[in-house]
C-alpha atoms as a PDB file:
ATOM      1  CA  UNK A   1       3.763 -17.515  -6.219  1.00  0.00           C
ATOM      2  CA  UNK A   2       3.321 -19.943  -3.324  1.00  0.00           C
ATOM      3  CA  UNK A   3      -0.099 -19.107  -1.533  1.00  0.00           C
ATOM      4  CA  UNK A   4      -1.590 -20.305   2.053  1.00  0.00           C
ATOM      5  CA  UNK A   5      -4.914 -18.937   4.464  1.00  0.00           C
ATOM      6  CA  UNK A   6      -5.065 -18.891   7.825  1.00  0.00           C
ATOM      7  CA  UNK A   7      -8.031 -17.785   9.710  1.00  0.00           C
ATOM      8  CA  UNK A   8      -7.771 -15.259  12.786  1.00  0.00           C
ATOM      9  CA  UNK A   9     -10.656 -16.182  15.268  1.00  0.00           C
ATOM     10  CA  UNK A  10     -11.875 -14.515  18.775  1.00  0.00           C
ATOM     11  CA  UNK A  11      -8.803 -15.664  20.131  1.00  0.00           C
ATOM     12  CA  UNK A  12      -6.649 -13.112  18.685  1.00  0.00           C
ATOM     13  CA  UNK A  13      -3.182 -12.848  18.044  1.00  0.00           C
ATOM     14  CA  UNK A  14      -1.768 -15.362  20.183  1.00  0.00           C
ATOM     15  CA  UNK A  15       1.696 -16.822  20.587  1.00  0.00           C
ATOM     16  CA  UNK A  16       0.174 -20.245  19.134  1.00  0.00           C
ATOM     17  CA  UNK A  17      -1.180 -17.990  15.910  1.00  0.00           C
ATOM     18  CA  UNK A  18       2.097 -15.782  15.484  1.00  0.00           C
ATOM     19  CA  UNK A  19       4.137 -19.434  15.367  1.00  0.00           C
ATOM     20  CA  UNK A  20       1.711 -21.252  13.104  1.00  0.00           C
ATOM     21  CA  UNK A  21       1.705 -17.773  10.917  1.00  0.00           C
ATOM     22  CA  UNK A  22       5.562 -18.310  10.775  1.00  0.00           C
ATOM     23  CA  UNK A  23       5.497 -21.925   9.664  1.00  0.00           C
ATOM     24  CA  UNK A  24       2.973 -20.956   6.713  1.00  0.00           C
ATOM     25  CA  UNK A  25       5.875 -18.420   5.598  1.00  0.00           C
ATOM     26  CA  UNK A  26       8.555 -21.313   5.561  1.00  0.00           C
ATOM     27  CA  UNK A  27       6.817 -22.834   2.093  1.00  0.00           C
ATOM     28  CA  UNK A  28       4.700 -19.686   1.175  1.00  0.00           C
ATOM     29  CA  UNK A  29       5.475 -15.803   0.180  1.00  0.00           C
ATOM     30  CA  UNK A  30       1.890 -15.203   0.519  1.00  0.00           C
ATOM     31  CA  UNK A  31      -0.832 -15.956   3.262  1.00  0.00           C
ATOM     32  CA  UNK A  32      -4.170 -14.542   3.552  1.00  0.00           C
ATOM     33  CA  UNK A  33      -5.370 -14.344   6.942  1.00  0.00           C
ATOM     34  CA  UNK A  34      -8.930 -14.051   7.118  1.00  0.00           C
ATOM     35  CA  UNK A  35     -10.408 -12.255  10.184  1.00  0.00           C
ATOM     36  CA  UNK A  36     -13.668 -14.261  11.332  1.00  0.00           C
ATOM     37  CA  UNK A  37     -16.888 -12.398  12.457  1.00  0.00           C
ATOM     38  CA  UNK A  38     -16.076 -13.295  16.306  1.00  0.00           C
ATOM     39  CA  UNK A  39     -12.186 -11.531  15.650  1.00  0.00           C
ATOM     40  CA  UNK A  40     -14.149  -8.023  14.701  1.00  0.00           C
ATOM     41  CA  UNK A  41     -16.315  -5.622  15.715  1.00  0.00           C
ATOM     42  CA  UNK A  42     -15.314  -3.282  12.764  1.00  0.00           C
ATOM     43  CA  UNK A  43     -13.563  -2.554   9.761  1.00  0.00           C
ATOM     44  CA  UNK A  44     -10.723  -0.602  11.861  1.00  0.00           C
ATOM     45  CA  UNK A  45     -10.123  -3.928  13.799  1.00  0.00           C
ATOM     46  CA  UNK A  46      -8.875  -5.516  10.757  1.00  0.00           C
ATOM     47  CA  UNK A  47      -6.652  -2.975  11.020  1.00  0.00           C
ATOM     48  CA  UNK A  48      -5.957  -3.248  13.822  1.00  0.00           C
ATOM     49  CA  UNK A  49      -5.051  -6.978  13.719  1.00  0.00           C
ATOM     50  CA  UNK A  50      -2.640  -5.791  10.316  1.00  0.00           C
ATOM     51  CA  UNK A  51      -0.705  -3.268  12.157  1.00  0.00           C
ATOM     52  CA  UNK A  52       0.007  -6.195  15.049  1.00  0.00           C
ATOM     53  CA  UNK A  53       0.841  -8.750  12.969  1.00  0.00           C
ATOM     54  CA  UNK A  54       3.335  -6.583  11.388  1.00  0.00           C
ATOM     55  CA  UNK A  55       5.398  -5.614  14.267  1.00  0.00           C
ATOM     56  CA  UNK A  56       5.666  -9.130  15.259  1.00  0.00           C
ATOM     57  CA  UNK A  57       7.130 -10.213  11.906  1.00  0.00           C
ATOM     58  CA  UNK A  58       9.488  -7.617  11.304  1.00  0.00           C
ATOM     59  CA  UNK A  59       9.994  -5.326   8.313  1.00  0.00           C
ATOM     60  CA  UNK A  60      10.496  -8.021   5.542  1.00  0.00           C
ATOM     61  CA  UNK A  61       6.675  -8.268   5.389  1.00  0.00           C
ATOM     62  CA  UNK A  62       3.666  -6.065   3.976  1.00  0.00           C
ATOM     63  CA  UNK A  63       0.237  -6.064   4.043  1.00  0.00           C
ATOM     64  CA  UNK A  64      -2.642  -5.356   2.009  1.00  0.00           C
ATOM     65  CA  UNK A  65      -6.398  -4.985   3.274  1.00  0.00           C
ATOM     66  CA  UNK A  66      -8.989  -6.736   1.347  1.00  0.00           C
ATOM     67  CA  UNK A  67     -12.164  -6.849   2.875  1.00  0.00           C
ATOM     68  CA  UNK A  68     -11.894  -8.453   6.330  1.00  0.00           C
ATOM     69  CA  UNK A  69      -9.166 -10.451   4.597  1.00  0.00           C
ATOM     70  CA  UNK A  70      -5.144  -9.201   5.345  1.00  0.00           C
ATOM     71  CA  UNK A  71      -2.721 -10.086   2.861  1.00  0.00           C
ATOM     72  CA  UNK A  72       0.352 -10.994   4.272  1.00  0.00           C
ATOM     73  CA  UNK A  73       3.745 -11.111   1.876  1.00  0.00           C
ATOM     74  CA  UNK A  74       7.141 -11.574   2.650  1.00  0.00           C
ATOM     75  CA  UNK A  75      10.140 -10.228   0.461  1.00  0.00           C
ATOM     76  CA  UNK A  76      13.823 -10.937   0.420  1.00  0.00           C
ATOM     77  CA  UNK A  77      15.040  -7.437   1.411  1.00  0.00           C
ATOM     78  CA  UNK A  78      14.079  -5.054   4.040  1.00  0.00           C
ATOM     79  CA  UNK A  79      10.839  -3.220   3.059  1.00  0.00           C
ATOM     80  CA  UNK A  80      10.468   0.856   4.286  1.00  0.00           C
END
């Protein structure tokens, strides 16, 4: 299982970090995306950040909380 990290910083989720997110998909079913002290105030901003980065992807992708650390992963079919 392929495997990339990205790292989310006080920008946000920009336009710039949904594309480069997308290109790390292209080679990898896996990317971690770790959210940086200046992304967070809290634990519930992490989720936060998951719950955004979902709806931009679409429902072929899950994540998993770890930390301050999401765990993106795409699949071949539809998740519900």
């Amino acid at each position: 299982m392929a495997l990339s990290k990205i790292q989310l910083g006080k920008q946000g989720i920009t336009k710039n970090f949904i594309s480069t997110l997308k290109t790390h998909f292209k080679n990898n079913n896996v990317v971690k995306v770790s959210v940086l002290k200046s992304a967070r105030e809290s634990k519930e901003d992490t989720k936060k950040y998951s719950e955004l980065l979902l709806n931009e992807l679409g429902n072929k992708f899950t994540s998993k909380i770890i930390g301050h650390t999401i765990v993106l992963k795409k699949w071949r079919k539809v998740q519900r």
